[in-house]
PDB file of N, CA and C in Angstrom:
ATOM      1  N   UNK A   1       0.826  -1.195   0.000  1.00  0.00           N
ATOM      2  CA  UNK A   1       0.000   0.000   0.000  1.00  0.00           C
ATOM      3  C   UNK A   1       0.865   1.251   0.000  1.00  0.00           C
ATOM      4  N   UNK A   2       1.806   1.137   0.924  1.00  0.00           N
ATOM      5  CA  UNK A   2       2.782   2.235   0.521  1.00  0.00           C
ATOM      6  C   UNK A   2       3.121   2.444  -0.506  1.00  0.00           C
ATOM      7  N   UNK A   3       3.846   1.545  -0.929  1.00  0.00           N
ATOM      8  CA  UNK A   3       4.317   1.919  -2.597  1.00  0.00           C
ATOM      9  C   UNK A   3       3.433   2.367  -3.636  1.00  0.00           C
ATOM     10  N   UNK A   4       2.202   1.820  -3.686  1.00  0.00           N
ATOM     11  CA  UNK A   4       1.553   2.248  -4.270  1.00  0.00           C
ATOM     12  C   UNK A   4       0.943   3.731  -4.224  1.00  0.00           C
ATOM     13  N   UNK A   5       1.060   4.236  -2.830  1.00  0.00           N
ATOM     14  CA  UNK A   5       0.680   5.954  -2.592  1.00  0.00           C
ATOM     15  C   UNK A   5       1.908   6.393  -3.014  1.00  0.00           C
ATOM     16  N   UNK A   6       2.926   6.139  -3.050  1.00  0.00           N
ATOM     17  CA  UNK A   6       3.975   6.951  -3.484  1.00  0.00           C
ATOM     18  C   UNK A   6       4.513   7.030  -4.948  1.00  0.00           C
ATOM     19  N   UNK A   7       3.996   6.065  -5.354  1.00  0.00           N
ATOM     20  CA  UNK A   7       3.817   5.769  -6.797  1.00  0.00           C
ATOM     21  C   UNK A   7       2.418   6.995  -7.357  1.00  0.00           C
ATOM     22  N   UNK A   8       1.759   7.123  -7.003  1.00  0.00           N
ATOM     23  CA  UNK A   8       0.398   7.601  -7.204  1.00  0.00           C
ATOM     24  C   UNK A   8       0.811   9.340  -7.162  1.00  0.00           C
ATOM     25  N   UNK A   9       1.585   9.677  -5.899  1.00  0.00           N
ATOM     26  CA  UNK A   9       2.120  10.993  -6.003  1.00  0.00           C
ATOM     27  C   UNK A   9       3.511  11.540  -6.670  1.00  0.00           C
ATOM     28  N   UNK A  10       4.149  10.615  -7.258  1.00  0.00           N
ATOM     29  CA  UNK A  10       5.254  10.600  -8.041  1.00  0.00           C
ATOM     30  C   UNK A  10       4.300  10.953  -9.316  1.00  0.00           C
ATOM     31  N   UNK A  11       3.437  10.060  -9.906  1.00  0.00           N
ATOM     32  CA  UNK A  11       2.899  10.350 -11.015  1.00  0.00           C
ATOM     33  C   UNK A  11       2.215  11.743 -11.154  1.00  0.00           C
ATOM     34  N   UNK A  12       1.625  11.870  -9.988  1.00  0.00           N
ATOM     35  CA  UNK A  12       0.912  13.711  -9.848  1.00  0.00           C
ATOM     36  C   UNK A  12       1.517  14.659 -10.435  1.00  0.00           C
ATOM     37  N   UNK A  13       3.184  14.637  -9.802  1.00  0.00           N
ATOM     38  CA  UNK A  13       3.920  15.457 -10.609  1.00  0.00           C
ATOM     39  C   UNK A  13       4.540  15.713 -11.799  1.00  0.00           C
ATOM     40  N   UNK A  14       3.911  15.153 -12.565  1.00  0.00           N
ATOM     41  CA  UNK A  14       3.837  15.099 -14.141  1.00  0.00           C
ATOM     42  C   UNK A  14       2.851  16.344 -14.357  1.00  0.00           C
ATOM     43  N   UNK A  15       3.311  16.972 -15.070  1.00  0.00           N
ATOM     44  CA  UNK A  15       2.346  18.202 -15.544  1.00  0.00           C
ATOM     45  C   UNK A  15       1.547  17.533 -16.850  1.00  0.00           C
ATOM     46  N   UNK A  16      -0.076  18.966 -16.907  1.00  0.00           N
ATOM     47  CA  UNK A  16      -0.178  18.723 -18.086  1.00  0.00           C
ATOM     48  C   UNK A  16      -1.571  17.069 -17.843  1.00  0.00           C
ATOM     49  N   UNK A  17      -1.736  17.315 -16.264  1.00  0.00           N
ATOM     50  CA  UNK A  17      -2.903  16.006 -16.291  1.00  0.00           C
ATOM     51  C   UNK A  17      -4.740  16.886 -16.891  1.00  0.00           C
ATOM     52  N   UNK A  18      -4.456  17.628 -16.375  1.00  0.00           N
ATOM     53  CA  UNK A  18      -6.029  18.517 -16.628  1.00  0.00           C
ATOM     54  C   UNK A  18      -6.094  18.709 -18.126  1.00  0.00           C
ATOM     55  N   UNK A  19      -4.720  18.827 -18.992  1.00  0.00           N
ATOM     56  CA  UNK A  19      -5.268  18.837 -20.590  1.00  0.00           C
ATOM     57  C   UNK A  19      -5.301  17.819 -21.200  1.00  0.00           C
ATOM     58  N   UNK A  20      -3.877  17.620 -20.802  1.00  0.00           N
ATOM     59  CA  UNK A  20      -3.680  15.705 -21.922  1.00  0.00           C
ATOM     60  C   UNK A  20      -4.283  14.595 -20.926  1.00  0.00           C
ATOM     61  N   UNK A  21      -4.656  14.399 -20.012  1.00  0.00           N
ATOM     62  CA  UNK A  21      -4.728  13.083 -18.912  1.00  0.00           C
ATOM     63  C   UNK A  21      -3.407  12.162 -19.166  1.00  0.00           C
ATOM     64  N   UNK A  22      -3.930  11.390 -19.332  1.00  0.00           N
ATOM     65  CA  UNK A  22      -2.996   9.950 -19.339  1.00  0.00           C
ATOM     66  C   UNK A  22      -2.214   9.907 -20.664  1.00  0.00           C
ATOM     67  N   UNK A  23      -2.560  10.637 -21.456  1.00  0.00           N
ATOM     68  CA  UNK A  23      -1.291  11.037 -22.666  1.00  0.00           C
ATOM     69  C   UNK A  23      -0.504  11.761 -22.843  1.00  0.00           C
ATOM     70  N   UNK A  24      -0.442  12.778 -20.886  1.00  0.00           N
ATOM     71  CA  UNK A  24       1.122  13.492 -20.595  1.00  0.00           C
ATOM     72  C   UNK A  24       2.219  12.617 -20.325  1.00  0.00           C
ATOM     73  N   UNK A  25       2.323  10.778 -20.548  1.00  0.00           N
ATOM     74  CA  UNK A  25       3.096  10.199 -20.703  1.00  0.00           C
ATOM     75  C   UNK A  25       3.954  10.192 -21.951  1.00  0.00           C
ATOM     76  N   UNK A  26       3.184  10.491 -22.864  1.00  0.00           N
ATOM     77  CA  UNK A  26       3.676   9.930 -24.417  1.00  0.00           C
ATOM     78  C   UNK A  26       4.571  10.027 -24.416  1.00  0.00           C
ATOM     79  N   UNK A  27       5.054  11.496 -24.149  1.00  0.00           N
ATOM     80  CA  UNK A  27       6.969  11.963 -24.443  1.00  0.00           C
ATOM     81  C   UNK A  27       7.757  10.773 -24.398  1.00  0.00           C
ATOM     82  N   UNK A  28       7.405  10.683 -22.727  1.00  0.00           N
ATOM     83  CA  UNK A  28       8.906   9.491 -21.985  1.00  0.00           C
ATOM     84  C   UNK A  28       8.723   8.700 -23.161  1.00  0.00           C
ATOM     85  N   UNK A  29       7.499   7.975 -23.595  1.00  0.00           N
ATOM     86  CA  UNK A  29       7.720   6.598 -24.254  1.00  0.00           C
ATOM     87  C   UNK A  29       8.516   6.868 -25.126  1.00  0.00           C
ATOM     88  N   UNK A  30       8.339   7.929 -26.168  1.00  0.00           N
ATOM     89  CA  UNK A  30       8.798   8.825 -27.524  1.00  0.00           C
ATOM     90  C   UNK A  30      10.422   8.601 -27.302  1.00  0.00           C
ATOM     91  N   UNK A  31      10.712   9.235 -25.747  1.00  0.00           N
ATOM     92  CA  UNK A  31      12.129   9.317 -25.781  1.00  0.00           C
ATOM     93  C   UNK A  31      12.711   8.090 -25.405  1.00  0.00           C
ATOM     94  N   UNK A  32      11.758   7.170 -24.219  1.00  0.00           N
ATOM     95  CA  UNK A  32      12.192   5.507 -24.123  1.00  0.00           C
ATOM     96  C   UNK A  32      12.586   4.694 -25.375  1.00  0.00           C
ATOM     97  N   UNK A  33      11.712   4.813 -26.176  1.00  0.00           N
ATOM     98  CA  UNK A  33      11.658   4.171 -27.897  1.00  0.00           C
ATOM     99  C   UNK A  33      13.035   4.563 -28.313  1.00  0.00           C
ATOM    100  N   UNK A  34      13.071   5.834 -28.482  1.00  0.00           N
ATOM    101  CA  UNK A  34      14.292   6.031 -29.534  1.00  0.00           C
ATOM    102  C   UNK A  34      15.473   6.115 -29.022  1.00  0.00           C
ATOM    103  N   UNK A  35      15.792   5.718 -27.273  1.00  0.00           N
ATOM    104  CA  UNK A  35      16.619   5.736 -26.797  1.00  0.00           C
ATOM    105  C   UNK A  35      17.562   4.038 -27.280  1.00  0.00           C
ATOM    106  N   UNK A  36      16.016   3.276 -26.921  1.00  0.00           N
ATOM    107  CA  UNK A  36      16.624   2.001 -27.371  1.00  0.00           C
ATOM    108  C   UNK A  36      16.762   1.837 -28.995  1.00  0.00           C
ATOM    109  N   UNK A  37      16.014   2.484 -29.354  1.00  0.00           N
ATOM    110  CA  UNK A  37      16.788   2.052 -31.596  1.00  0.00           C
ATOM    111  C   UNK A  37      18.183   2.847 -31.001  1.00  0.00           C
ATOM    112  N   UNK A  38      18.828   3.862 -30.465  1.00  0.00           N
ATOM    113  CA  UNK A  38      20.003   4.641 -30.699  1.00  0.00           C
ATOM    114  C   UNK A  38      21.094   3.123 -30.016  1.00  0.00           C
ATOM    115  N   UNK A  39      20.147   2.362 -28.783  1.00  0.00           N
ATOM    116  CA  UNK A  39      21.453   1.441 -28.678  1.00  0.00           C
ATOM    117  C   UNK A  39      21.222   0.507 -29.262  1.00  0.00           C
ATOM    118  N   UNK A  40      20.170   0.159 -30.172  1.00  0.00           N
ATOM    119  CA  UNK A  40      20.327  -1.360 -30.843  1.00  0.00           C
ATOM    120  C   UNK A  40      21.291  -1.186 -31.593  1.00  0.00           C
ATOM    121  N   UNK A  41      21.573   0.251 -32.501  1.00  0.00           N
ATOM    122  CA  UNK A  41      22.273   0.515 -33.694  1.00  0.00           C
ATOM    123  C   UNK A  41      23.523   1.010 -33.709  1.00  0.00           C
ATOM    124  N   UNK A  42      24.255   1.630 -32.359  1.00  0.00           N
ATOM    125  CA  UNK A  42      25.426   2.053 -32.100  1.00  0.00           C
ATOM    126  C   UNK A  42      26.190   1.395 -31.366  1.00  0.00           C
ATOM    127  N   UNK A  43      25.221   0.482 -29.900  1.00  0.00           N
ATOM    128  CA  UNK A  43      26.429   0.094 -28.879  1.00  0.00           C
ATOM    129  C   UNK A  43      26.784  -1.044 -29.782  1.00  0.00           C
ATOM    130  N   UNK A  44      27.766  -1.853 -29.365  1.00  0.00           N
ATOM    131  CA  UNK A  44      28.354  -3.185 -29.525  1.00  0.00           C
ATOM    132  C   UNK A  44      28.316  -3.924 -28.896  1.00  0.00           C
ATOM    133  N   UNK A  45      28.147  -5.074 -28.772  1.00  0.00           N
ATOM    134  CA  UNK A  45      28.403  -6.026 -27.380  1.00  0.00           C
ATOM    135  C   UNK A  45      28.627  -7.456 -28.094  1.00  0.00           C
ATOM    136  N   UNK A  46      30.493  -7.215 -27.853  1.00  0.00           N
ATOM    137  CA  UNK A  46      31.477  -8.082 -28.413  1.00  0.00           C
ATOM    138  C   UNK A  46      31.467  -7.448 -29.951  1.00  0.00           C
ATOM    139  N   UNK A  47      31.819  -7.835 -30.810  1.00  0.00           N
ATOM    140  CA  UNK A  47      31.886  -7.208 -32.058  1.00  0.00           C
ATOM    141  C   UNK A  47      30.652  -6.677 -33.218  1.00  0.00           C
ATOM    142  N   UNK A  48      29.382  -7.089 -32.394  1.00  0.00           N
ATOM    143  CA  UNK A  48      28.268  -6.688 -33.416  1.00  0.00           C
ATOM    144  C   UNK A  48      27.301  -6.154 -32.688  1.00  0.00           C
ATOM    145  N   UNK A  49      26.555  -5.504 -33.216  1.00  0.00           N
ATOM    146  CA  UNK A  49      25.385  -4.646 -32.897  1.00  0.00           C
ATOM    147  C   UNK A  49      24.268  -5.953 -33.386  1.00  0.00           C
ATOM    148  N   UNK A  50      22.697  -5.030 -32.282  1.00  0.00           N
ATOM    149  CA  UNK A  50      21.837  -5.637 -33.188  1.00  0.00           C
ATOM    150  C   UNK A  50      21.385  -5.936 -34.285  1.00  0.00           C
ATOM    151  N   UNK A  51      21.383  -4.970 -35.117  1.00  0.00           N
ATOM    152  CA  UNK A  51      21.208  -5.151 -36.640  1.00  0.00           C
ATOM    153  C   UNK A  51      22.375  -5.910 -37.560  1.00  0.00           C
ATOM    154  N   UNK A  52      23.331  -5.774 -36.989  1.00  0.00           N
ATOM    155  CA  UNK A  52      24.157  -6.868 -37.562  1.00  0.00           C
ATOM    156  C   UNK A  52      23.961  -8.168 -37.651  1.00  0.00           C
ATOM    157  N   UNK A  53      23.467  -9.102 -36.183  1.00  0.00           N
ATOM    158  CA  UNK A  53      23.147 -10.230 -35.968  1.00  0.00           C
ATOM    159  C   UNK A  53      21.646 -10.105 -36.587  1.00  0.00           C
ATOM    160  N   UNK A  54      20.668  -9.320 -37.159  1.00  0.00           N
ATOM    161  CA  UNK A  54      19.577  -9.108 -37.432  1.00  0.00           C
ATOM    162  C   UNK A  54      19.538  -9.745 -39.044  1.00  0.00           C
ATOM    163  N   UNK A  55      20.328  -8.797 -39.723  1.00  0.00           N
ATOM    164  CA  UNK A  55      20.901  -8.640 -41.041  1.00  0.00           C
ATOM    165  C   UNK A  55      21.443 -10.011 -41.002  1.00  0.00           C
ATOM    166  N   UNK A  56      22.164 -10.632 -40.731  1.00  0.00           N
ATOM    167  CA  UNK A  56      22.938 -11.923 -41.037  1.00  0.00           C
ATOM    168  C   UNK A  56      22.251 -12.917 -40.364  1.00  0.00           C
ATOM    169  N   UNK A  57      21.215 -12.687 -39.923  1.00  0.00           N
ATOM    170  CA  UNK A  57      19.621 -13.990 -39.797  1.00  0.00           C
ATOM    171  C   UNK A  57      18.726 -13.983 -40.732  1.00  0.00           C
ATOM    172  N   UNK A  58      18.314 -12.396 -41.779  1.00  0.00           N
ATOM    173  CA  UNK A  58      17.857 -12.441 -42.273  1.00  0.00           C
ATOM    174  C   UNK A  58      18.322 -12.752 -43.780  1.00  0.00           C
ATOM    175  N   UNK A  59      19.457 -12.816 -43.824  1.00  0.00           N
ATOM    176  CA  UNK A  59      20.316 -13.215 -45.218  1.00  0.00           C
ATOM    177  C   UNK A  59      20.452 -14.677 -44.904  1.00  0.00           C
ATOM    178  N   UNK A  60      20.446 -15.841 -43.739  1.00  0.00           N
ATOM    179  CA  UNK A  60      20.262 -16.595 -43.737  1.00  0.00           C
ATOM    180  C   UNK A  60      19.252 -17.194 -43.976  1.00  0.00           C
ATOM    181  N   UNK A  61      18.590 -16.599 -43.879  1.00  0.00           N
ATOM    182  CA  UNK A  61      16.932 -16.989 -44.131  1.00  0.00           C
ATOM    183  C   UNK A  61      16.389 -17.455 -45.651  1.00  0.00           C
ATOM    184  N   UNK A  62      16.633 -16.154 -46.222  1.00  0.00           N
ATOM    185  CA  UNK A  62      16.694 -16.526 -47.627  1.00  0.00           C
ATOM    186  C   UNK A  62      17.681 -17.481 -48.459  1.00  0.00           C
ATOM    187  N   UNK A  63      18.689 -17.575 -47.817  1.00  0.00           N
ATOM    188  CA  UNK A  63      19.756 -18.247 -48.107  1.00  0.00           C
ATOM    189  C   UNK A  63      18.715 -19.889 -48.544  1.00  0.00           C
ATOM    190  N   UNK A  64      18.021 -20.097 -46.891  1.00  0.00           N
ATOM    191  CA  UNK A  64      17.772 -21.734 -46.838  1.00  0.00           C
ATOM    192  C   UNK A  64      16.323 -21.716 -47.486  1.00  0.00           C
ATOM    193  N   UNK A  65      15.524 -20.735 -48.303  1.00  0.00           N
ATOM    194  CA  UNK A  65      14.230 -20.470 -48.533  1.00  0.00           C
ATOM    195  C   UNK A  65      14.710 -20.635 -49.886  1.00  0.00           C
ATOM    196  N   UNK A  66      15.865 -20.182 -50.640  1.00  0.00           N
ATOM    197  CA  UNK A  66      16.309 -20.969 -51.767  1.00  0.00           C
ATOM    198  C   UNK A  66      16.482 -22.069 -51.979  1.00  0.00           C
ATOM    199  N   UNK A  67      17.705 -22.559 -51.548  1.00  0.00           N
ATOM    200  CA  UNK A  67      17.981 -23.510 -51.194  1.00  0.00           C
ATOM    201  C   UNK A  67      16.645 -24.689 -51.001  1.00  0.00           C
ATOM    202  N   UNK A  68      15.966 -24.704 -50.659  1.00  0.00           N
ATOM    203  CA  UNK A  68      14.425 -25.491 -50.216  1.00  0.00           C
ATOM    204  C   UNK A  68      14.036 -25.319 -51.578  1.00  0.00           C
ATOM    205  N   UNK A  69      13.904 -24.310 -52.492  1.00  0.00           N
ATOM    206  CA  UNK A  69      13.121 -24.088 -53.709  1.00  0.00           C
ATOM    207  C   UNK A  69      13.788 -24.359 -54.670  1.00  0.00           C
ATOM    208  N   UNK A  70      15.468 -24.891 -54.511  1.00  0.00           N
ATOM    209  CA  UNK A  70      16.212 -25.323 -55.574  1.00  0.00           C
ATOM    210  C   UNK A  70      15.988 -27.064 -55.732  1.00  0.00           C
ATOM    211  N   UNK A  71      15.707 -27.422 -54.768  1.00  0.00           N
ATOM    212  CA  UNK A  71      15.371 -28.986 -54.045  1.00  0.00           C
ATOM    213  C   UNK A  71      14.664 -29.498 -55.176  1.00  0.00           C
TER     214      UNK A  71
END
């Protein structure tokens, strides 16, 4: 129950409830979202990014979708 009142007055202080209501969140998400595409596409972890291992699943893919249709 505590947490939850303090949760409840943490959220209060979000401006902007009397015009937008519950869509004075959007921003954060806006900036949550594009925070994570900025690290799928820049950090590294070990030598490749996400889209790297993305890209070279999806070139595998077709690879064996040929391959099946050359059969």
């Amino acid at each position: 129950m505590l947490v939850s009142e303090r949760l409840k007055r943490l959220l209060k202080l979000v401006p902007g409830e009397r015009r937008f209501g519950f869509y004075r969140f959007l921003p954060f998400f806006f900036v949550l979202g594009g925070a994570m595409e900025w690290f799928m596409i820049h950090v590294r972890i070990g030598k490749e990014t996400f889209y790297d291992v993305y890209r070279r699943k999806q070139s595998e893919r077709q690879y064996e979708a040929r391959m099946e249709k050359g059969e």
